[in-house]
Protein backbone atom coordinates (compact mmCIF):
# COMPACT_ATOMS: atom_id res chain seq x y z
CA UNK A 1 128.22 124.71 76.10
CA UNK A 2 126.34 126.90 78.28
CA UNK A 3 126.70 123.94 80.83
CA UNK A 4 130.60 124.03 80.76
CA UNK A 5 131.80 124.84 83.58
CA UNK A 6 133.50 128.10 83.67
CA UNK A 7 130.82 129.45 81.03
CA UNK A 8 128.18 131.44 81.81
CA UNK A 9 125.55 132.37 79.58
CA UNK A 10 122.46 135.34 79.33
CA UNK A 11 119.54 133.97 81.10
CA UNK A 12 117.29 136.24 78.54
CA UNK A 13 119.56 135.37 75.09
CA UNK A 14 121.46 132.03 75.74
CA UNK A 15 124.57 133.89 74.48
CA UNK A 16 128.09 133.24 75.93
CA UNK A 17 128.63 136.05 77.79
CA UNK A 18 131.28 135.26 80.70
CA UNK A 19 134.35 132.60 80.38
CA UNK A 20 136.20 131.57 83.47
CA UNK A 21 138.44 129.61 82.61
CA UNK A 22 141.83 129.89 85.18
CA UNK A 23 143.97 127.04 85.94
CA UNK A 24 143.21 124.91 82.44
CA UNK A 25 146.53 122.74 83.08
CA UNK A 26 144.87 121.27 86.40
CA UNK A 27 141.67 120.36 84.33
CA UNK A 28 143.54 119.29 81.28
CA UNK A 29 146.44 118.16 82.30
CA UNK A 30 150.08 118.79 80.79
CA UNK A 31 148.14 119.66 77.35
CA UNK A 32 148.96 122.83 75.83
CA UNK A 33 146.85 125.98 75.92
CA UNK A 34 147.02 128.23 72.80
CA UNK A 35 145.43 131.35 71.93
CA UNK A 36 147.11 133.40 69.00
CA UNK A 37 146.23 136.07 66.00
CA UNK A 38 144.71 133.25 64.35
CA UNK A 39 142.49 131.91 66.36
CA UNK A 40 138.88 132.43 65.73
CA UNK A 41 136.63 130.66 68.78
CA UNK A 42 136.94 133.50 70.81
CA UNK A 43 136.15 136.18 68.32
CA UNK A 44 132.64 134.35 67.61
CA UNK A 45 131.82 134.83 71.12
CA UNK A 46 130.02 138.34 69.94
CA UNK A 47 128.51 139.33 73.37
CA UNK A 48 131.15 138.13 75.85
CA UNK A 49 131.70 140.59 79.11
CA UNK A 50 134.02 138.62 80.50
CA UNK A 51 137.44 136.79 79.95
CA UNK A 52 139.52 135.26 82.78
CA UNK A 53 142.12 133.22 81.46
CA UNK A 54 144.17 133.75 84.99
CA UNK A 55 146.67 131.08 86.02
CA UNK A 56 147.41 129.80 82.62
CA UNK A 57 150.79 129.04 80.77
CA UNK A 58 150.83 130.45 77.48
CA UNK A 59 154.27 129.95 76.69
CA UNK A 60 155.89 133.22 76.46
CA UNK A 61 153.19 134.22 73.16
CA UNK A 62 152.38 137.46 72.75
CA UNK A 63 148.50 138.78 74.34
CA UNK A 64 147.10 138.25 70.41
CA UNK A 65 145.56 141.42 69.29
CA UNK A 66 142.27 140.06 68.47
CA UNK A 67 141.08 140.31 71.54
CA UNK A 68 141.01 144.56 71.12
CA UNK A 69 137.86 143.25 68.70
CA UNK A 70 136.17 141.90 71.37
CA UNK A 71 134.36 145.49 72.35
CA UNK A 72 131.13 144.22 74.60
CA UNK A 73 134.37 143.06 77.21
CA UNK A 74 133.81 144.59 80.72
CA UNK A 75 136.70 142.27 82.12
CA UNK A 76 139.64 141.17 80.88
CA UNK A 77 142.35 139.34 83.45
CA UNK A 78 144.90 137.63 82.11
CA UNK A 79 146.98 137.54 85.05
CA UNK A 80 150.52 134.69 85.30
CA UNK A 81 149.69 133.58 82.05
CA UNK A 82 153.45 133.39 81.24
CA UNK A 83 152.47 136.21 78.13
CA UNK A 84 155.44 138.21 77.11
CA UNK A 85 155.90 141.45 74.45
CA UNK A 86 154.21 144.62 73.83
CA UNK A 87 150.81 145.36 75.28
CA UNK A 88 149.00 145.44 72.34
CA UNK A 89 147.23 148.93 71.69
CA UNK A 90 144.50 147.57 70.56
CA UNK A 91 143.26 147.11 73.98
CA UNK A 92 142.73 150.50 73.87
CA UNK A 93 139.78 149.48 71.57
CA UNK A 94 137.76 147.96 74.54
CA UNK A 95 135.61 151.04 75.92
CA UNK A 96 133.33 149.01 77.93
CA UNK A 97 136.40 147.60 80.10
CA UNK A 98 136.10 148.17 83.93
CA UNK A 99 138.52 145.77 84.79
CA UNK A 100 142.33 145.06 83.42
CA UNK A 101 144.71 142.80 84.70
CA UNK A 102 147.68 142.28 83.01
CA UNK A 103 149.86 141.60 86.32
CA UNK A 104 152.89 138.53 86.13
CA UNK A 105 153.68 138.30 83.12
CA UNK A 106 156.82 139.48 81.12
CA UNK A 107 155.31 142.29 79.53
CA UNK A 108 156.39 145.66 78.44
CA UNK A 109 154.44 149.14 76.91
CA UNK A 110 156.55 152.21 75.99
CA UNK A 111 153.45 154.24 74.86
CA UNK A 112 149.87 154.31 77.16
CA UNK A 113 148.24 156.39 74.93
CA UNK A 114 145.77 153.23 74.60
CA UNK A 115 144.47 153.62 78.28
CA UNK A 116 142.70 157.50 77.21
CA UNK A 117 139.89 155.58 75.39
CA UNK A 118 139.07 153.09 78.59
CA UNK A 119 136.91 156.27 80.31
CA UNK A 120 134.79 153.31 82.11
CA UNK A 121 138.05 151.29 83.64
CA UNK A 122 137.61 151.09 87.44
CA UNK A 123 140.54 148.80 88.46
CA UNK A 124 143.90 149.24 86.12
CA UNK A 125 147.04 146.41 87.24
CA UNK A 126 149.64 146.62 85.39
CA UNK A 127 152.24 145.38 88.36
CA UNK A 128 155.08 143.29 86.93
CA UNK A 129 155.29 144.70 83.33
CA UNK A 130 158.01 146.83 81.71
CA UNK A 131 156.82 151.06 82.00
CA UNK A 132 160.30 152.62 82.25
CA UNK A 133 159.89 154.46 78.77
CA UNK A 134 156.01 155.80 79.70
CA UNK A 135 154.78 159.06 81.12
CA UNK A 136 152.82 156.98 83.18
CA UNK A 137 151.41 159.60 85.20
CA UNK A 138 149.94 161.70 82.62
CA UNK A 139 148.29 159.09 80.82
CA UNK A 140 146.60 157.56 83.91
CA UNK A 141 145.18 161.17 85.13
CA UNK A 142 142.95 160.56 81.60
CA UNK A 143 140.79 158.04 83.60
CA UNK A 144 138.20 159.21 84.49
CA UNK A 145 136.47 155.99 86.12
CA UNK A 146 139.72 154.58 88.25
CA UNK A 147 139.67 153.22 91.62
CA UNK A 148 142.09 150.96 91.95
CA UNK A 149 145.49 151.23 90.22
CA UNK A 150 148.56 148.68 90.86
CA UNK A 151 151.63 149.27 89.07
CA UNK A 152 154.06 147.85 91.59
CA UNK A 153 157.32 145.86 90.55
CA UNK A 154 156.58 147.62 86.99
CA UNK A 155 160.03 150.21 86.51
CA UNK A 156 157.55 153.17 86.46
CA UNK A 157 160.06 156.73 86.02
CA UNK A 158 159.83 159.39 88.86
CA UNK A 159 157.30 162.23 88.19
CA UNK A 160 159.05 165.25 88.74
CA UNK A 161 156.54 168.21 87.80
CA UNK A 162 152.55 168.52 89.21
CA UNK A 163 151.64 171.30 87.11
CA UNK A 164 150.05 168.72 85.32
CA UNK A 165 147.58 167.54 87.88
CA UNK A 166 144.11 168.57 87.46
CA UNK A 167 141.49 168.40 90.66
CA UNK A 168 138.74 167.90 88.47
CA UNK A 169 140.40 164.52 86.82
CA UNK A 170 140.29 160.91 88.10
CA UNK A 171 141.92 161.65 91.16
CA UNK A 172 139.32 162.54 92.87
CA UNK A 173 137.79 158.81 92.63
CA UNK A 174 141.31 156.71 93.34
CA UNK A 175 141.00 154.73 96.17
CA UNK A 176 143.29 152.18 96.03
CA UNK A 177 147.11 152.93 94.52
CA UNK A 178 149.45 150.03 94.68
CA UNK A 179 153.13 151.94 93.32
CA UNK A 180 155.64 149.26 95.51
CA UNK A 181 158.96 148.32 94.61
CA UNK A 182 159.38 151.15 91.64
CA UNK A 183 162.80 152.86 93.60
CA UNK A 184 160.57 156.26 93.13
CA UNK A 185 162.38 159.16 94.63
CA UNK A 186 159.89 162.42 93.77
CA UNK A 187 156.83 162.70 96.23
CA UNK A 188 155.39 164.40 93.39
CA UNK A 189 153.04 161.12 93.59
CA UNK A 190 151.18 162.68 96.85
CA UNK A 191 149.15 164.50 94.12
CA UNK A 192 147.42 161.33 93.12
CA UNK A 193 145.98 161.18 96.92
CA UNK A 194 142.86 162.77 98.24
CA UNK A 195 141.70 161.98 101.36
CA UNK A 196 138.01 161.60 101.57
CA UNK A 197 138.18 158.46 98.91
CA UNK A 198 141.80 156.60 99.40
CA UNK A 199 141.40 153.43 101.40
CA UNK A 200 144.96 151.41 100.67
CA UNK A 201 148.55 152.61 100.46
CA UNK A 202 151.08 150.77 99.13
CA UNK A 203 154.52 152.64 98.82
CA UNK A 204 156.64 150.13 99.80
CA UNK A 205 159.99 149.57 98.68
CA UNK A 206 161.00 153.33 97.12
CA UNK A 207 163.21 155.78 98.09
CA UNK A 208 161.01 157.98 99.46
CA UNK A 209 162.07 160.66 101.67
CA UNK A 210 159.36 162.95 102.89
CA UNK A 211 156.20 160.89 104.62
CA UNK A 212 152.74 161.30 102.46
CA UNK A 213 150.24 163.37 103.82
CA UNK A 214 148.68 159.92 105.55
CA UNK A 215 147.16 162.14 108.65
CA UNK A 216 144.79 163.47 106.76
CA UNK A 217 143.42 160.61 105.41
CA UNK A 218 140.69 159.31 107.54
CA UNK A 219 138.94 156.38 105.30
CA UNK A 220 142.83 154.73 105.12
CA UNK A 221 142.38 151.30 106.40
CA UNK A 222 146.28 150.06 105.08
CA UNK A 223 149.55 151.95 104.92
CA UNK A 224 152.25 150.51 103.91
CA UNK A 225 155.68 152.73 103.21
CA UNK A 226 157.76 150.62 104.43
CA UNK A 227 161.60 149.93 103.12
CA UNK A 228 161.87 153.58 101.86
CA UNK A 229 164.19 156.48 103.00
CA UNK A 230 161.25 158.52 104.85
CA UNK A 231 162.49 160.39 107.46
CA UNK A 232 160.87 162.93 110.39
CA UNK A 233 158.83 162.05 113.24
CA UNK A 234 155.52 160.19 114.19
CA UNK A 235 153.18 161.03 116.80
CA UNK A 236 150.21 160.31 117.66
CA UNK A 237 148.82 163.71 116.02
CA UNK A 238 149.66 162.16 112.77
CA UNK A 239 147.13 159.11 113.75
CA UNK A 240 144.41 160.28 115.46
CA UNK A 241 142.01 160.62 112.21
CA UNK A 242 142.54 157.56 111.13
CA UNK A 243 139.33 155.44 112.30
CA UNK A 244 139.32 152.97 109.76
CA UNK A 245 143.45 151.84 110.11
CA UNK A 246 143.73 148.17 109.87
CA UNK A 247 147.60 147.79 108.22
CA UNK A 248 149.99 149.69 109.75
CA UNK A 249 153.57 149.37 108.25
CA UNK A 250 156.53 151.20 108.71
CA UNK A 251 159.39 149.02 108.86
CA UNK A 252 162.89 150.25 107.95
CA UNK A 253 162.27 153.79 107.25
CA UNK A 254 164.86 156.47 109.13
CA UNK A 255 162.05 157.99 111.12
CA UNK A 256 161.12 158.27 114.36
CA UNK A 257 158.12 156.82 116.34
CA UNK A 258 157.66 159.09 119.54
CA UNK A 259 153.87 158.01 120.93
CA UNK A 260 152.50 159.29 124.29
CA UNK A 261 152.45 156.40 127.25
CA UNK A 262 149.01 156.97 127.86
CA UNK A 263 147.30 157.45 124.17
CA UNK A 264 144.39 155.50 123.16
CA UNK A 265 144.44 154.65 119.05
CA UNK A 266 141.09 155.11 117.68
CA UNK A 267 141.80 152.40 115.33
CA UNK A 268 141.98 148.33 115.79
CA UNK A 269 144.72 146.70 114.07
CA UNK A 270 145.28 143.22 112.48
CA UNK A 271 148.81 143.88 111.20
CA UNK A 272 151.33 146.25 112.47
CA UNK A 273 155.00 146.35 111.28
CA UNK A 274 156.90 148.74 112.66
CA UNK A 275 160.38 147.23 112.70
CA UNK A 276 163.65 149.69 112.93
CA UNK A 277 161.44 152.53 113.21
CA UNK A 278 163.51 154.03 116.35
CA UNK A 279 160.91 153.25 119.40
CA UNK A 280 162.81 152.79 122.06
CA UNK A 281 163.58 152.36 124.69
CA UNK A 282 160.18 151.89 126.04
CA UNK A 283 158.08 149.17 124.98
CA UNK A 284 154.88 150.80 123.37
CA UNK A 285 152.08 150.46 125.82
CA UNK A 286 149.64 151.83 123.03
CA UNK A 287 149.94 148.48 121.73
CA UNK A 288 147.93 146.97 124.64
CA UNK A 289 144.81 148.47 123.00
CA UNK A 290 145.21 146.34 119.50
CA UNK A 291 143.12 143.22 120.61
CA UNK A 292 142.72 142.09 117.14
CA UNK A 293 146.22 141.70 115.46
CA UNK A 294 147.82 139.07 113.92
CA UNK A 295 150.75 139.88 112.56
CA UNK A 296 152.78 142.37 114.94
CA UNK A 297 157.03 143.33 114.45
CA UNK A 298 158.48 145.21 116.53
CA UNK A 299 161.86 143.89 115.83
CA UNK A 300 165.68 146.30 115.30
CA UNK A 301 164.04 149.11 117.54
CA UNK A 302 166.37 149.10 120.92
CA UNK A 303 163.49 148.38 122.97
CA UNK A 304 164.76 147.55 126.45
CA UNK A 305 162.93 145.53 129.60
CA UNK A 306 161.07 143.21 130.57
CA UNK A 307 158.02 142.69 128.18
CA UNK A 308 154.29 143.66 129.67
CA UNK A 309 152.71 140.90 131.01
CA UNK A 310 149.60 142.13 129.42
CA UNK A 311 151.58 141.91 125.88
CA UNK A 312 151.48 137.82 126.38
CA UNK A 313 147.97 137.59 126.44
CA UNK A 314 147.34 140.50 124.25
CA UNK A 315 145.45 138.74 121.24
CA UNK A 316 144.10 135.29 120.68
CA UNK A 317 145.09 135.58 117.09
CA UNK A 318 148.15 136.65 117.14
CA UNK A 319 150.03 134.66 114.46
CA UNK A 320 153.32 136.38 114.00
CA UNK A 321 155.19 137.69 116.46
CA UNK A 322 158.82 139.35 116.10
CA UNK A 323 160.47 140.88 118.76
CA UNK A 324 163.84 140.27 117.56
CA UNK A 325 167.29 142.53 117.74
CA UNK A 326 166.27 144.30 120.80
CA UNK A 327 166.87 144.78 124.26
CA UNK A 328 164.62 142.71 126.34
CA UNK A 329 164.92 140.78 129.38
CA UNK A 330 163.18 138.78 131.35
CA UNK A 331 161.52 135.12 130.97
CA UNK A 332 158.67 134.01 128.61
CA UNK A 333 155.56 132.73 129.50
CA UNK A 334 154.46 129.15 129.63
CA UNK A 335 153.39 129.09 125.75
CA UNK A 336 153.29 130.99 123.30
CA UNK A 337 150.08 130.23 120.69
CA UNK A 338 151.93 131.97 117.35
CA UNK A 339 152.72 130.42 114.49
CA UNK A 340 155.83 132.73 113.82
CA UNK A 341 157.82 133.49 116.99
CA UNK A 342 161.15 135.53 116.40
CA UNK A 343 162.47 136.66 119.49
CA UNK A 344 166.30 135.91 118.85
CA UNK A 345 169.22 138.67 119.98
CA UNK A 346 167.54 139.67 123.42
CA UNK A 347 167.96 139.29 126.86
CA UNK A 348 165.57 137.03 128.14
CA UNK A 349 166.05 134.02 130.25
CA UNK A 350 165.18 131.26 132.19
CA UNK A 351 163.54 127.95 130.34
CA UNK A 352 162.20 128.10 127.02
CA UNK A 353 158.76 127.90 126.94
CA UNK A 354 156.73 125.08 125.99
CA UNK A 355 156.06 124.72 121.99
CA UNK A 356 152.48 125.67 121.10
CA UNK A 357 150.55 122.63 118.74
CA UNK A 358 150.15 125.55 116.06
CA UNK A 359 154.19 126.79 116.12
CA UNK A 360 156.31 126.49 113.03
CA UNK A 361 158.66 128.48 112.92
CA UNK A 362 160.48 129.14 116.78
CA UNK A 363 163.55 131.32 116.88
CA UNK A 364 164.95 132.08 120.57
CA UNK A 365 168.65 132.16 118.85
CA UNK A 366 171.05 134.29 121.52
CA UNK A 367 169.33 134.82 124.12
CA UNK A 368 170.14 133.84 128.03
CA UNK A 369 167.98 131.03 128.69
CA UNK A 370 169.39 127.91 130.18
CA UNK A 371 168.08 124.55 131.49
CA UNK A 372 167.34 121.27 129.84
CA UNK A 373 165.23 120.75 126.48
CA UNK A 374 163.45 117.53 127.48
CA UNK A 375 160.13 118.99 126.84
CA UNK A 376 160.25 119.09 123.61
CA UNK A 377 159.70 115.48 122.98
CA UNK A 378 156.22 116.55 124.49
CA UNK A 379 155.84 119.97 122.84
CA UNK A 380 157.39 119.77 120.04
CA UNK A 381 154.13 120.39 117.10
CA UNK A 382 154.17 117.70 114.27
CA UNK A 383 154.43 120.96 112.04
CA UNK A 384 157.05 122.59 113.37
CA UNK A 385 159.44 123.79 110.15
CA UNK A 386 162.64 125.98 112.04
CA UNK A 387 163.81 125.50 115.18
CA UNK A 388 166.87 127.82 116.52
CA UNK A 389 167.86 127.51 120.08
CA UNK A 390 171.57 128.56 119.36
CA UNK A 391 173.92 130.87 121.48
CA UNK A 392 172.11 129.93 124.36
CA UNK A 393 172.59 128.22 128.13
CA UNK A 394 171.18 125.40 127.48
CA UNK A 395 172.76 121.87 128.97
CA UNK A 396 172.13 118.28 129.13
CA UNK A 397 171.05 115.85 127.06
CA UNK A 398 169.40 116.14 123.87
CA UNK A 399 166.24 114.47 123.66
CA UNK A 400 166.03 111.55 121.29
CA UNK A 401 162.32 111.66 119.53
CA UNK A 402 162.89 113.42 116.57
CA UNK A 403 161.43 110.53 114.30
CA UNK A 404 158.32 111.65 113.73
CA UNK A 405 158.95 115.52 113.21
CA UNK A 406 159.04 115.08 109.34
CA UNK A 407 158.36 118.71 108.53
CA UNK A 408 161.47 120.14 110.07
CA UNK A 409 163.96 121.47 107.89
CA UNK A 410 166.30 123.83 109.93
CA UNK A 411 167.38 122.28 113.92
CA UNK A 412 169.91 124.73 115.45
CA UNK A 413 171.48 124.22 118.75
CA UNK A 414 174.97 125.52 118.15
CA UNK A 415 176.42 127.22 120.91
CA UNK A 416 175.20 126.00 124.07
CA UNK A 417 176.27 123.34 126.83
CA UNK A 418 174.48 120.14 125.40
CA UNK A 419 176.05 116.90 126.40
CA UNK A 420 175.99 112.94 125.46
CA UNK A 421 175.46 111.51 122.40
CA UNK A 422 174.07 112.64 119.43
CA UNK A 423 170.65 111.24 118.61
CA UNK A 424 170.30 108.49 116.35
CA UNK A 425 166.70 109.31 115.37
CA UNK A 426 167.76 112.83 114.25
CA UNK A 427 168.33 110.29 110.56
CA UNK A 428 164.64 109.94 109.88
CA UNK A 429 164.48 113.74 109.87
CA UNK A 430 163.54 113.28 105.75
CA UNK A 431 163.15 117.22 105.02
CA UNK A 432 165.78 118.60 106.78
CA UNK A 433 168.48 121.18 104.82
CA UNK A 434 170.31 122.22 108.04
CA UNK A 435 171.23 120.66 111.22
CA UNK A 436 174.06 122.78 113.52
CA UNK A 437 175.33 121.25 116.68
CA UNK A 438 178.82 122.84 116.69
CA UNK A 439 180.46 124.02 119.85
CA UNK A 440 178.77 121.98 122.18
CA UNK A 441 179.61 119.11 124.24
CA UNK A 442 178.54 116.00 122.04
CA UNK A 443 180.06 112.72 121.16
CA UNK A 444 178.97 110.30 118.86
């Protein structure tokens, strides 16, 4: 068996000591996968260190409790495996465990007393289970070992006392804390952080008011609080230690982002979201530093002007772009290479640009640009998914080669001045779920 694949066996003792074994049904088929209380394959496998069973369907069963028998485990990740119930506490049995990933499935735990004995676990991801009725916090500071901890999506309760907090517990070695989408309130989370070891942030989707201590923390290389309630200001004093900043997201918090014309980040970005974080009405020159992002939205910030023209040729990889729900004016350049291009409710005018061969997804929806469309039987990419031209200027006749754009499934060119027929080859658009042409000036 040793020449399975997804077994791996000692090269000194022939024993099975490693099973990786995710995504059965695309090596098996449709065929059921089983493992229950009863089942006894698994619990000869005496010196086995690690169990990946990841990607599986295992019908709603319960995780059997056998495998808290299993104590030479260093791994155990049993993530959408479709498992439902209690966590079983015998888990707790498993003191050579460094890694535990429980996330997507429908589980729940109302007691983590279990976790105390697991002094060597390093990463802990619970995200996606049921922890409304646990003291959550308490039971995690009994770590020791932890690095990385994800509980988001998991109905964690607010912590609403530090006295508890110790500096001398696992704290002090967390570097990566993933507590998204729990509606926390109580920053009395901040005590988890410490500054020289925390790398990753993930807050998003609380209600959060008062910002975490983030300026201090000058190994962070992603931040992400966005969709909370945080309020105050940002400057660029509450950036300037952070070297390693890579993430950067702030969207939708009631806060305000007031940085200097002339400051130089000492970070390079890939991905900044920083949508209705109150900007404007200047367009943020700082930006024209970040050489490296790919993802950037600046969108719902009453930004006003014409954009740079350094901004256009900022980064070749920019990927997504969203300027959307501002104040801009102005016309575009002659392309733009993103995949993702939002720059609907502006000002700008003039033609629309050309369609880059990578777009898919081109939103330019109320705007002021006018002219003809013709183009786009040159431009238009064979991958192009969502097209929305609407509340425009645009006039004559639409262009009939829309035969081979098979991919499309939104066209949207309400609003606007078109004339003539209606195209007949807009039928063979096969995956399209919405086509507007209302209030124009068609016939046919």
């Amino acid at each position: 068996c040793c020449r399975w694949e997804g077994v791996e066996c000692s090269n000194t003792t022939s024993h099975v000591v490693a099973l990786r074994l995710s995504f059965l049904q695309l090596i098996v088929g449709n065929a059921s996968i089983s493992i229950s209380n009863s089942s006894t394959a698994l619990l000869d496998l005496h010196h086995l260190e690690i169990l990946n069973l990841t990607y599986n369907d295992f019908g709603g069963n319960r995780i059997p409790e056998f495998i808290g028998s299993m104590k030479q485990l260093q791994h155990l990740r049993l993530k959408f495996c479709n498992f439902s119930g209690t966590i079983p506490l015998q888990l707790g049995n498993l003191t050579n465990l460094r890694t535990l990933d429980l996330t997507r499935n429908n589980l729940r735990s109302e007691n983590l007393d279990w976790l105390s004995h697991l002094s060597l676990l390093s990463r802990l991801d619970l995200s996606y289970s049921n922890l409304s009725d646990t003291n959550w916090m308490r039971h995690i500071l009994k770590l020791p070992s932890l690095e990385e901890l994800s509980l988001s999506h998991s109905n964690i309760p607010d912590v609403l006392v530090t006295s508890s907090v110790d500096d001398d517990l696992f704290v002090n070695s967390l570097s990566v804390i993933n507590l998204s989408e729990n509606n926390l309130t109580s920053d009395a989370i901040y005590s988890l952080f410490r500054p020289d070891h925390l790398t990753k942030l993930y807050l998003r989707g609380n209600k959060l008011k008062r910002l975490p201590p983030f300026s201090e923390f000058y190994k962070l290389e992603v931040l992400d609080v966005g969709f909370n309630s945080l309020e105050g200001t940002i400057t660029e004093a509450n950036l300037t230690k952070l070297h390693s900043l890579k993430t950067f997201f702030l969207s939708y918090n009631p806060l305000t982002i007031r940085i200097s014309p002339g400051w130089t980040p000492p970070f390079q970005l890939d991905s900044i979201s920083l949508a209705s974080s109150n900007m404007g009405p200047h367009f943020p020159t700082w930006i024209q530093t970040q050489s490296r992002v790919t993802l950037l939205d600046l969108s719902c910030n009453n930004i006003s002007g014409e954009v740079p023209k350094w901004f256009w040729s900022l980064s070749p990889t920019l990927k997504n772009l969203n300027l959307s729900h501002n104040h801009l004016s102005g016309n575009l350049p002659h392309s733009i290479p993103s995949i993702f291009i939002d720059l609907s409710f502006n000002n700008f005018s003039g033609p629309i640009p050309l369609l880059h061969p990578n777009t898919m997804h081109f939103q330019l929806s109320q705007n002021m640009f006018s002219g003809s469309i013709s183009s786009i039987c040159t431009t238009v990419p064979m991958d192009l998914e969502f097209l929305d031209l609407s509340s425009n200027q645009l006039a004559g006749k639409l262009p009939n080669c829309w035969k081979n754009k098979s991919y499309l499934n939104f066209l949207i060119l309400a609003e606007n001045s078109f004339s003539g027929g209606i195209p007949r080859t807009l039928g063979y658009l096969s995956s399209l779920q919405v086509l507007n042409l209302r209030n124009n000036n068609l016939s046919g």
